[in-house]
Every structure is written in C-alpha cells, then in structure tokens.
Protein backbone atom coordinates (compact mmCIF):
# COMPACT_ATOMS: atom_id res chain seq x y z
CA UNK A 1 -14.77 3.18 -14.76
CA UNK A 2 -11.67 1.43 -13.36
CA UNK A 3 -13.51 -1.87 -13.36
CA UNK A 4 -14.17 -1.22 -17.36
CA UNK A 5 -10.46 -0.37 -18.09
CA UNK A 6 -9.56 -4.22 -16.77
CA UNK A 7 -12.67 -5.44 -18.64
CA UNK A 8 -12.74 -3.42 -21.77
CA UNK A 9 -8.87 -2.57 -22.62
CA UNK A 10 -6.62 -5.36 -23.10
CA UNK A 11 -3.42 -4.11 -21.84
CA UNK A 12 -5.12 -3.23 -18.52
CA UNK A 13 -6.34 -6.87 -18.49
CA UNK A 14 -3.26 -8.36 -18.88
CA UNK A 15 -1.07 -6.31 -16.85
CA UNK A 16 -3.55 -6.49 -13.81
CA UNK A 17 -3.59 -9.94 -13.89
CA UNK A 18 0.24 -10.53 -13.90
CA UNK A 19 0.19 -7.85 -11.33
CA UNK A 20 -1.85 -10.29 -9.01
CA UNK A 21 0.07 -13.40 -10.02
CA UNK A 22 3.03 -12.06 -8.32
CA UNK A 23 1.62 -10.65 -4.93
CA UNK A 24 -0.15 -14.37 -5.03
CA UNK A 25 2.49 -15.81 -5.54
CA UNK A 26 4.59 -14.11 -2.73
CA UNK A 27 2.09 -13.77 -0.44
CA UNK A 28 1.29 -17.65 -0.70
CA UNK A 29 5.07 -18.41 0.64
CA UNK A 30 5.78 -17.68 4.36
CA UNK A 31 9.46 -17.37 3.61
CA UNK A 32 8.97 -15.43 0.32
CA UNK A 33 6.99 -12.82 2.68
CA UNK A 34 9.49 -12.72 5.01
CA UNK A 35 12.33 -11.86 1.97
CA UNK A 36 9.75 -9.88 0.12
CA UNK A 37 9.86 -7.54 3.31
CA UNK A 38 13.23 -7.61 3.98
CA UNK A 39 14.10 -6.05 0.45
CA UNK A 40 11.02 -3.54 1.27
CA UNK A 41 11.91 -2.22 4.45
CA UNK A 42 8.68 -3.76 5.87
CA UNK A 43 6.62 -2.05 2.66
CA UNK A 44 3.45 -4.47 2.05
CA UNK A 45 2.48 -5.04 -1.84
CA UNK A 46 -0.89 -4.87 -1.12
CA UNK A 47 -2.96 -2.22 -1.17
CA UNK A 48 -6.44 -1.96 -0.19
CA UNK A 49 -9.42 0.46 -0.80
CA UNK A 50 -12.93 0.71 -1.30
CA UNK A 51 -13.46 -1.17 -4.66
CA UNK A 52 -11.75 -4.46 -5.79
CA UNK A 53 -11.14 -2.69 -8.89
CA UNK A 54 -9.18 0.51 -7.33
CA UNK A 55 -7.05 -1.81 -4.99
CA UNK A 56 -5.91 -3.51 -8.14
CA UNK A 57 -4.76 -0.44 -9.49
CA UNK A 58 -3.42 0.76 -6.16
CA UNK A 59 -1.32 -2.51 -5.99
CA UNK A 60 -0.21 -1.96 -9.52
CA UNK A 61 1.13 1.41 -8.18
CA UNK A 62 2.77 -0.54 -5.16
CA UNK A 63 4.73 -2.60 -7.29
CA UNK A 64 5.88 0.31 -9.29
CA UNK A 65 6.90 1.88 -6.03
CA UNK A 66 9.07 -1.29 -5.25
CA UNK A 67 10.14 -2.51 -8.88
CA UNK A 68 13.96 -2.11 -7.61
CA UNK A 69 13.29 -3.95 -5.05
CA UNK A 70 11.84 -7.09 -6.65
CA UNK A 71 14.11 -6.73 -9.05
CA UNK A 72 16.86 -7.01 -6.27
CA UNK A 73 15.09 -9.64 -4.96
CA UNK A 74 14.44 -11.88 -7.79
CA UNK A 75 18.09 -11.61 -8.69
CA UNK A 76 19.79 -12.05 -5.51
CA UNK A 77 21.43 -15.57 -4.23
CA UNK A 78 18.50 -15.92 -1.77
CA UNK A 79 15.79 -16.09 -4.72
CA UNK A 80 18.70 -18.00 -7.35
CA UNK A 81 19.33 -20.57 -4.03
CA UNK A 82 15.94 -21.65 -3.51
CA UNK A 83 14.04 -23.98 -5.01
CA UNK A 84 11.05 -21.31 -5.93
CA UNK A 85 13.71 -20.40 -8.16
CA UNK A 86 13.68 -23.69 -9.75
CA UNK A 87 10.29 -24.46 -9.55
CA UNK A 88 8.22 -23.94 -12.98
CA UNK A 89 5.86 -20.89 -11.37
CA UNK A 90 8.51 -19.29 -10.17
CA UNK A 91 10.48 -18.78 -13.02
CA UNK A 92 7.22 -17.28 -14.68
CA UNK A 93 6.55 -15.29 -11.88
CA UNK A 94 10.56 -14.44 -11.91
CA UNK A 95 10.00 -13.60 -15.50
CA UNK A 96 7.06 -11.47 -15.10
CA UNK A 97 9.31 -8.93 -12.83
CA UNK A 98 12.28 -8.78 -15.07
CA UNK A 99 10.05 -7.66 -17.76
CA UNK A 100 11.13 -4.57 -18.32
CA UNK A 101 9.71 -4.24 -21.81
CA UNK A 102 6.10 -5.43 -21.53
CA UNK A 103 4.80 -5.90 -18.10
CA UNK A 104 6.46 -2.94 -16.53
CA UNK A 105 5.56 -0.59 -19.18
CA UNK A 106 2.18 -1.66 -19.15
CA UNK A 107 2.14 -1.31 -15.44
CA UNK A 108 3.02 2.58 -16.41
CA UNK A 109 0.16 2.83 -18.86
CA UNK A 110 -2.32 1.97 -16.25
CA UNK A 111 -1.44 4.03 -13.45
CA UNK A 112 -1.50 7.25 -16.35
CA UNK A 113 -5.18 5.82 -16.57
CA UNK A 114 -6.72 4.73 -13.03
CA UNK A 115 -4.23 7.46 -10.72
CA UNK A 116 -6.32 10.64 -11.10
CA UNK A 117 -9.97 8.56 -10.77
CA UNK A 118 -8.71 6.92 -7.44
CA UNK A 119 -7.96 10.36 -6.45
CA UNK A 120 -11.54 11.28 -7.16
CA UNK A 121 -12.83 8.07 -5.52
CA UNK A 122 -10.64 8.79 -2.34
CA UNK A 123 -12.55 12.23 -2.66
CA UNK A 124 -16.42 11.36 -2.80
CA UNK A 125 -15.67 8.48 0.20
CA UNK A 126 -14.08 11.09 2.26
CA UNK A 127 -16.20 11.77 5.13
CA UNK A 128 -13.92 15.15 6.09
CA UNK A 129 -16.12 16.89 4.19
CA UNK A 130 -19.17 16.78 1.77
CA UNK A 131 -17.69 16.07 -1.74
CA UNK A 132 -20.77 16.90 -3.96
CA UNK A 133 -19.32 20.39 -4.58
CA UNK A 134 -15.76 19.42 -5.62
CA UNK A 135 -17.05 16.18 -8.24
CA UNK A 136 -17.97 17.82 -10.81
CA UNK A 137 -14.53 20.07 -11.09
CA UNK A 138 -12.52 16.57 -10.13
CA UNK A 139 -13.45 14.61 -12.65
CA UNK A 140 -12.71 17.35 -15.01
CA UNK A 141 -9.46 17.77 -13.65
CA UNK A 142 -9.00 13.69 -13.89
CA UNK A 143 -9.62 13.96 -17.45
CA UNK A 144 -7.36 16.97 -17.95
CA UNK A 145 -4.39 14.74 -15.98
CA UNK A 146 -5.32 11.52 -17.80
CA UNK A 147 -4.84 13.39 -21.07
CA UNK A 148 -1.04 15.40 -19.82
CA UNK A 149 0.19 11.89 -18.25
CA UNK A 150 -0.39 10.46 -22.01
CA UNK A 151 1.49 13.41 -23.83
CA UNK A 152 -2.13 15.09 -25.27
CA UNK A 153 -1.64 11.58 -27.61
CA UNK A 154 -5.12 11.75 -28.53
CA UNK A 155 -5.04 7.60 -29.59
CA UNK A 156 -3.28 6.80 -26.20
CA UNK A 157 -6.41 8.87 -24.19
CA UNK A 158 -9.11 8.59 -26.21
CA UNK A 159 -10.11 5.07 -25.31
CA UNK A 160 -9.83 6.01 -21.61
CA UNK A 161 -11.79 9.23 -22.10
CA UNK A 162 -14.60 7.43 -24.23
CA UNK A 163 -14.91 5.33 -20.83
CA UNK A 164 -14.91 7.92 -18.01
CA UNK A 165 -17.96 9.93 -20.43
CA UNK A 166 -20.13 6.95 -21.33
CA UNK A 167 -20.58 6.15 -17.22
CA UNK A 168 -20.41 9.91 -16.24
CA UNK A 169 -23.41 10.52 -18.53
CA UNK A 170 -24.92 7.50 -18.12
CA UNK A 171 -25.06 6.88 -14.13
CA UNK A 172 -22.67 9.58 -12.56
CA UNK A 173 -23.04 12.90 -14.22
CA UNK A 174 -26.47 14.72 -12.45
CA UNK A 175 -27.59 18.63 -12.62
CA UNK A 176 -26.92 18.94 -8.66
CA UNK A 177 -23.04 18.09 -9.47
CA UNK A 178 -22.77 21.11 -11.73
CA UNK A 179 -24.96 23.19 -9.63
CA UNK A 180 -22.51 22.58 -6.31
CA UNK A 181 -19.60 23.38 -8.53
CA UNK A 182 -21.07 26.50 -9.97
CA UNK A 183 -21.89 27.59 -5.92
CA UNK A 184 -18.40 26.80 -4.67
CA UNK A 185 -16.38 29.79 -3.82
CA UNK A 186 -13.33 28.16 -4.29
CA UNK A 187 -13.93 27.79 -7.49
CA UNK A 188 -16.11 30.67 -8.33
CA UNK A 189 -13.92 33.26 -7.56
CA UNK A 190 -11.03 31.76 -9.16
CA UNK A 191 -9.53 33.70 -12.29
CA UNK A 192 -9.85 30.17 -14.36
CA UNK A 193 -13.65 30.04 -13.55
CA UNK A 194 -15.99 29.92 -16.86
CA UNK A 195 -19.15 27.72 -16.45
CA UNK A 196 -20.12 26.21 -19.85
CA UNK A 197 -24.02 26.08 -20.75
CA UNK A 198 -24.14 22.67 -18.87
CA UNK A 199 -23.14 24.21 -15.84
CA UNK A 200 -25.31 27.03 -16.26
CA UNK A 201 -28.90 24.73 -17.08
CA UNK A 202 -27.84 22.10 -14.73
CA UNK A 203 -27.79 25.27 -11.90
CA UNK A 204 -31.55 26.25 -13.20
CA UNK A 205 -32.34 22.88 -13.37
CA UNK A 206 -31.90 22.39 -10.05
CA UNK A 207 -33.53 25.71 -9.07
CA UNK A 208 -36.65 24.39 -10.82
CA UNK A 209 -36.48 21.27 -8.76
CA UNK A 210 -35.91 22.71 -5.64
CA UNK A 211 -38.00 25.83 -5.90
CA UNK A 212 -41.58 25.56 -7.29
CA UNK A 213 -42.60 28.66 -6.92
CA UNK A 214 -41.80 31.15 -9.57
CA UNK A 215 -41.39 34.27 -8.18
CA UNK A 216 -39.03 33.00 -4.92
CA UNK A 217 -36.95 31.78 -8.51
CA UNK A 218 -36.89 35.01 -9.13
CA UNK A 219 -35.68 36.42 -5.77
CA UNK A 220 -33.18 33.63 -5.54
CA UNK A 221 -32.04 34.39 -9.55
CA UNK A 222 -31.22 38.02 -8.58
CA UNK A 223 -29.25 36.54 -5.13
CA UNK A 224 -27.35 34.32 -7.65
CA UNK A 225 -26.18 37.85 -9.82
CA UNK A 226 -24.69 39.12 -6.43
CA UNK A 227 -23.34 36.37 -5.72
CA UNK A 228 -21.11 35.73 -8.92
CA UNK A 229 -20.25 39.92 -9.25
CA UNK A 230 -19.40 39.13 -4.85
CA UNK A 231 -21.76 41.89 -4.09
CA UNK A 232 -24.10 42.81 -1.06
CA UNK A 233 -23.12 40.21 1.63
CA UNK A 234 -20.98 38.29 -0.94
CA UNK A 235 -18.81 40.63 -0.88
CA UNK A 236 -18.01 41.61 2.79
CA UNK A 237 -14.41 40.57 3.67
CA UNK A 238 -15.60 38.15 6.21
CA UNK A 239 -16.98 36.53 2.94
CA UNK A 240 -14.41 36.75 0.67
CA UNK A 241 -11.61 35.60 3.45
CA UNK A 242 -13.70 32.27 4.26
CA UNK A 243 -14.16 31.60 0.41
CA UNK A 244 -11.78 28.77 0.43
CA UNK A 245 -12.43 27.57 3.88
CA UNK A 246 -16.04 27.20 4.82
CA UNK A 247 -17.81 24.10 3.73
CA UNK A 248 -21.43 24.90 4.49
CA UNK A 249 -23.52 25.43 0.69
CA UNK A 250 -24.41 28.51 -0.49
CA UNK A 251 -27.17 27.62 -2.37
CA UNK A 252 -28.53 26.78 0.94
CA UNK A 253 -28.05 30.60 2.09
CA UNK A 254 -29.54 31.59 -1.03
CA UNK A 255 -32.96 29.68 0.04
C-alpha cells in the first residue's frame, strides 16, 4: 500500500523524493553530519523499518519532527559560511527545506496517509504477540484515522482509500482475519462491537474449513451463541476479567 502511494499519487512521489535528496545530501558530508546533529541534539534523520517503502515514510516523519531545526540550520552563519552554501546542490537542497509552501505541506499530506498503516505494519511484525486477531479491526481503524487526519474530505481520502481496498481484497483481506476479530474478547465484548455480514460468513467460512464434519459444526455453532451472550464458561469472572489480557484463541477452545 505505502509502496503504491509513492508509485501511484504524485504528490507522494515528489515529496518522497525531495525527502531523500536532503538526508543524501547531508548524510554524504562528514561535516554536514556533524552540524546536522548538533542542531538535533544527536537526533538521526533516518529512520529504518521493515520495508523500504515504510522507512521512507518514517523519514518523512523525521524530518517533520526536526523541520525547526533544519530550518535553523540552513539559515545559520555555519550553513551561509560554507561553501555547500554556495555550491549549486546546496542551494536546491537549501531551497527544498525553506519550502514552506510545497514541500513541507506535502510532507504533511503523506504522513495523514502512510502514519496509521505503519502502525498496522509495526503490528503484524510484532512478535509480542500473535497479530492475526487485531488485523482485521486495525486496518479498519487505519482507514477510520486516514479519513479524520484529512477532515472526512472525501476527494483528499478517497484516492488513499481506493488503494488500501484494492490490495486488502486482492492479497491481504482473508476469512481467518475476520474470524480472529469476531473471537477476540477485546473486541467482542466491547459496547462498539457489531460484526457486518462479512464478518459473520468469513467466521462460517472458516468453520467450514476447519471443521468437516457437520454435526461437531453444530456443537461448535451453539458454543459460539454462549460465547457472544458470555454465558456458561464465558461468562465466569475469571473469564470476563482476562478478556483483555489473555492472548491464547478462543476459537481454539471452542474445538
């Protein structure tokens, strides 16, 4: 998804790339380093994680972290008294950080876009604990922030939604996610919870898969009743106390 915002929307493109022209540019120049870090208290520009395309994003955020202090920095008599101040690049790249009106706010746009999904990648290559339960209500949630951080501007989101569904239905988006997020407590039990039919077939879907036999479908169909009214063992206060804490499945206990 992140890798088709920088392919497939232009502003993304363009602001990524200047984005990397200027931690190239600094990081290229031992003294510029050395200055760079000065200004940022020791803060690095770079940021890496688990996909080229999320530690572009993540370095975008970096930079948004520290615009005061490249802007200090590419103002001050140390920058002005060099000669990477007078040098063709690094007026561009000096350019490129003063830009208040086109890089920076495009540097805004993105992070709206690519924040909440590197919060869901962070989640499913956690190995704390198994994240097949929690996708399916994450990327909903991703979507949901995606949409507030653009002001529920439906042209602003709409591209970026358009992306997130065509590869969540396409390679992402299988019965066992909604299944794991119908059988989470923490969800389950929460006043908010209302499975849609999607939830609900990929559940029996799942069930079918899992379980050939008809009538133990049966047995476990009844267990599932309990389980969403909290009854029988569902409901003991043991139960209901570890709802939020336990990470073992319950569709497992319900085999």
């Amino acid at each position: 998804m992140l890798e088709d915002f920088e392919k497939q929307i232009l502003p993304h493109r363009i602001t990524i790339k200047k984005g990397k022209r200027i931690v190239a540019y600094i990081y290229s120049r031992t003294n510029l380093i050395h200055w760079m870090k000065e200004f940022t208290k020791g803060i690095e520009l770079i940021r890496p994680s688990v996909t080229r395309f999320a530690t572009s994003n993540l370095t975008l955020r970096r930079l948004h972290e520290q615009k005061g202090t490249l802007f200090s920095l590419f103002t001050s008599s140390k920058w002005r008294n060099t000669r990477f101040a007078r040098s063709e690049k690094g007026k561009k790249i000096e350019d490129i950080v003063l830009d208040n009106r086109i890089f920076w706010k495009g540097v805004s746009m993105c992070l709206k876009a690519a924040v909440p999904l590197i919060k869901v990648l962070r989640l499913v290559d956690s190995d704390e604990h198994p994240a097949m339960r929690f996708i399916y209500e994450a990327m909903d949630h991703a979507k949901e922030k995606i949409q507030s951080n653009f002001n529920n501007v439906f042209s602003c989101y709409d591209p970026i939604w358009t992306i997130i569904d065509r590869r969540w239905e396409s390679q992402l988006h299988h019965p066992l996610h909604a299944a794991a997020y119908f059988l989470n407590p923490q969800f389950h039990y929460s006043p908010n919870f209302q499975p849609d039919a999607e939830v609900k077939i990929g559940l029996y879907k799942c069930l079918e898969r899992m379980v050939p036999d008809v009538n133990e479908r049966v047995k476990i169909d009844l267990q599932i009743d309990a389980f969403k009214s909290a009854k029988g063992l569902f409901g003991i206060q043991n139960a209901i106390m570890t709802r939020k804490k336990k990470f073992s499945g319950v569709f497992l206990f319900l085999l």
